[in-house]
Protein backbone atom coordinates (compact mmCIF):
# COMPACT_ATOMS: atom_id res chain seq x y z
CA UNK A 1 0.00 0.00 0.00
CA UNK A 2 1.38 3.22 -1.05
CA UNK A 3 2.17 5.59 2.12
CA UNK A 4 2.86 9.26 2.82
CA UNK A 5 5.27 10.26 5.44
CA UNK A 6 4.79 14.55 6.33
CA UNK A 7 6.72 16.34 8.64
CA UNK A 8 5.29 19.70 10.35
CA UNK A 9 4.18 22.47 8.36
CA UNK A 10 7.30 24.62 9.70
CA UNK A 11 5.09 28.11 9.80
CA UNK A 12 3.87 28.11 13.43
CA UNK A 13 7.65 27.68 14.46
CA UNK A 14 9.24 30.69 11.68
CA UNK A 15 8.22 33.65 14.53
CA UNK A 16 10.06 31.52 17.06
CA UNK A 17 13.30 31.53 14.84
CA UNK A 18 16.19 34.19 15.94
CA UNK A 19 14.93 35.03 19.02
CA UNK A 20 16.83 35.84 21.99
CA UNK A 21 17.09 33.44 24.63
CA UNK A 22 15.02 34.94 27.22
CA UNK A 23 11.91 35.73 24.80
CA UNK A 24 11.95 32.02 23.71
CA UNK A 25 12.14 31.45 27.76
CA UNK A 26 9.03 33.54 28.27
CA UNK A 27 7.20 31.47 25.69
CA UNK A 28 8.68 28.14 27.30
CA UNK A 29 11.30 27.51 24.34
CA UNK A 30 14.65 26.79 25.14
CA UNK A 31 17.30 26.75 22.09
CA UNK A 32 19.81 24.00 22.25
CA UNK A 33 23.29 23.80 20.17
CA UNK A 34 23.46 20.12 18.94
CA UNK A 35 26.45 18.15 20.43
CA UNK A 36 25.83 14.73 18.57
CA UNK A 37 24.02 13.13 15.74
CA UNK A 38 21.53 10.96 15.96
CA UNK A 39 19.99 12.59 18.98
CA UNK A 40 18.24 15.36 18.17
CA UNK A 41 15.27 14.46 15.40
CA UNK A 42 13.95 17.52 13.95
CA UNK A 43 9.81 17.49 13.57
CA UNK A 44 9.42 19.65 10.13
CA UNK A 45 12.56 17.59 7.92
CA UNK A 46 12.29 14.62 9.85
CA UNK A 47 16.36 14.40 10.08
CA UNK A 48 18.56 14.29 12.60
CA UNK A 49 20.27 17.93 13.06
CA UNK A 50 23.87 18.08 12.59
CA UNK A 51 26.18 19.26 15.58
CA UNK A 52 26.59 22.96 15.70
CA UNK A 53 23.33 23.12 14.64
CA UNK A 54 20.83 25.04 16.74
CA UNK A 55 17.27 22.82 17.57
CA UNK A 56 14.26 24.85 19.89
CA UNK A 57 12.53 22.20 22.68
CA UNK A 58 9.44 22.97 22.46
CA UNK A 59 5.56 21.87 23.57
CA UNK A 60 3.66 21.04 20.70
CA UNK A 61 0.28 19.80 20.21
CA UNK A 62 0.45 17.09 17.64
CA UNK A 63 -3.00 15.23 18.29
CA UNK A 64 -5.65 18.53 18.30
CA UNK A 65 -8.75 16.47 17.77
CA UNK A 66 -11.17 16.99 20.67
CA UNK A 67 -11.16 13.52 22.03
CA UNK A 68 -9.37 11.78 25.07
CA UNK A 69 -6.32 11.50 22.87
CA UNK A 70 -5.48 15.14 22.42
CA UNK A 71 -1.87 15.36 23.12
CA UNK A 72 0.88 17.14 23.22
CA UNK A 73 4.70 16.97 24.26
CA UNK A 74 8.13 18.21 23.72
CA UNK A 75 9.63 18.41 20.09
CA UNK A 76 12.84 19.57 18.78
CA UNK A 77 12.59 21.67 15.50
CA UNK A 78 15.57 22.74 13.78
CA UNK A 79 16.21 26.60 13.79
CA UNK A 80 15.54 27.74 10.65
CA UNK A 81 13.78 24.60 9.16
CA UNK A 82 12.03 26.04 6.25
CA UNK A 83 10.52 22.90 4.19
CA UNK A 84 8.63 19.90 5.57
CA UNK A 85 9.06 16.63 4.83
CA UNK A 86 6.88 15.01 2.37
CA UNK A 87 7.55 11.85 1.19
CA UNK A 88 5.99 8.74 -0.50
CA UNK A 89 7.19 5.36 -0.44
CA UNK A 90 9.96 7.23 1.75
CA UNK A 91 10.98 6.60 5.21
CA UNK A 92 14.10 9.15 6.34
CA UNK A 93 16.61 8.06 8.24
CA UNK A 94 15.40 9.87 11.30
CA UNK A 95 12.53 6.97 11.39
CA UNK A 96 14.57 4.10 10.20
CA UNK A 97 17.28 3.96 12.32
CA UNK A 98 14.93 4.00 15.51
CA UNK A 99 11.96 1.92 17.57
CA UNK A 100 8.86 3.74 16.74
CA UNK A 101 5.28 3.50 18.35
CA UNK A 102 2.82 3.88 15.19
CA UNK A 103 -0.91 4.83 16.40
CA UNK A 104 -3.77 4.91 13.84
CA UNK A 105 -6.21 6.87 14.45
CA UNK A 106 -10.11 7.26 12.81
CA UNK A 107 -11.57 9.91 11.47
CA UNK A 108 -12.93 11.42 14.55
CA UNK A 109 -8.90 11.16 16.05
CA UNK A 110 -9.65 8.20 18.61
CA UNK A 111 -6.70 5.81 18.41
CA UNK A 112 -8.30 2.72 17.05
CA UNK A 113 -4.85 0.31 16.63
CA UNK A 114 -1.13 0.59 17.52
CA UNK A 115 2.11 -1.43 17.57
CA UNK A 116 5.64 -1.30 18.48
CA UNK A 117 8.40 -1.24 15.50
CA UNK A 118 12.11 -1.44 14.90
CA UNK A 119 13.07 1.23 12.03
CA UNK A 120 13.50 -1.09 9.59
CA UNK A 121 10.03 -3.11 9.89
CA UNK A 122 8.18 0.33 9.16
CA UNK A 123 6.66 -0.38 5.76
CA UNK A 124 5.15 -3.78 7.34
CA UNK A 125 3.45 -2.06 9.82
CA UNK A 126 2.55 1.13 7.80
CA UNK A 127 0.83 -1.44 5.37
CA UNK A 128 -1.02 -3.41 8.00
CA UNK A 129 -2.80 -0.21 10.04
CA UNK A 130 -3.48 1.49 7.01
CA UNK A 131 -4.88 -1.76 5.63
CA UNK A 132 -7.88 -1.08 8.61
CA UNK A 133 -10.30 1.01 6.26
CA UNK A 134 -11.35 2.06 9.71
CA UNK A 135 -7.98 3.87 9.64
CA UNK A 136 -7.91 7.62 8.96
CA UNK A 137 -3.63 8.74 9.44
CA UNK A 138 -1.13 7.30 11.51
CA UNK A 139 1.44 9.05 14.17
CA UNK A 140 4.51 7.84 14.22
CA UNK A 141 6.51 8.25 17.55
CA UNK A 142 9.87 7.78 18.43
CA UNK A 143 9.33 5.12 21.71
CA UNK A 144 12.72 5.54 23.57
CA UNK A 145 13.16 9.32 24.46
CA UNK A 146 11.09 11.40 22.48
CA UNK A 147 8.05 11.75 21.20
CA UNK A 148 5.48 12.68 18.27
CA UNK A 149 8.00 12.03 15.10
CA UNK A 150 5.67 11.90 11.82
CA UNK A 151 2.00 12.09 10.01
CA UNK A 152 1.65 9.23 7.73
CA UNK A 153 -1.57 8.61 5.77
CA UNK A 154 -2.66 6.61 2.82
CA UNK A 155 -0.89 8.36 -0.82
């Protein structure tokens, strides 16, 4: 089944970019300089930032739909990431070289499957929840530290 990976649309981050220190404090930001690589997955280009490069921590809501799975948590986005990921048929390095928890959810955002995978064993996995017709998108989440990593819905 063909499959469509998305990283954040980077807009709602752009004002954040720049900013001094303490402003990005007072919005509960911090900016980090990356010291190693893998280790800091970036949520719009789904790819690991390089060190030197700067990343914000940051809460973001990733499941809005008004249901008991609305959630949120900390993400790093790359300062300055200007174009999302959008891939089909694609899984970036950022997903494959890590365990991910993929969550399908319905229509109405209520989580209706989800299942443990090693980086590799993606595509199986993509194939099988999206194989639920019952199946609106899947989240993929990085399952050691981290959190919200990818959209991926039917292409």
């Amino acid at each position: 089944m063909a499959f469509r990976i998305l990283g954040l649309d980077p807009s709602p981050f752009m004002p954040l970019y720049g900013l001094p220190s303490d402003e990005l404090a007072r919005r509960g930001v911090r900016r980090l300089v990356v010291d190693a690589s893998p280790g800091f997955p970036d949520r719009v280009e789904v790819r690991d930032a390089a060190p030197g490069e700067t990343v914000l921590l940051l809460n973001h809501v990733h499941q809005p739909a008004d249901t008991p799975y609305r959630a949120s948590h900390a993400i790093f986005v790359r300062e300055y990431a200007g174009r999302r990921y959008d891939g089909i048929d694609t899984v970036p390095d950022a997903l494959r070289r890590r365990v991910l928890s993929l969550r399908a959810f319905d229509a109405h955002g209520d989580m209706v499957d989800a299942d443990l995978v090693e980086g590799p064993g993606i595509e199986g996995l993509i194939g099988r929840l999206l194989g639920n017709r019952s199946v609106a998108y899947l989240h993929a989440h990085y399952a050691k530290p981290g959190c919200y990593a990818a959209r991926i819905e039917r292409a």
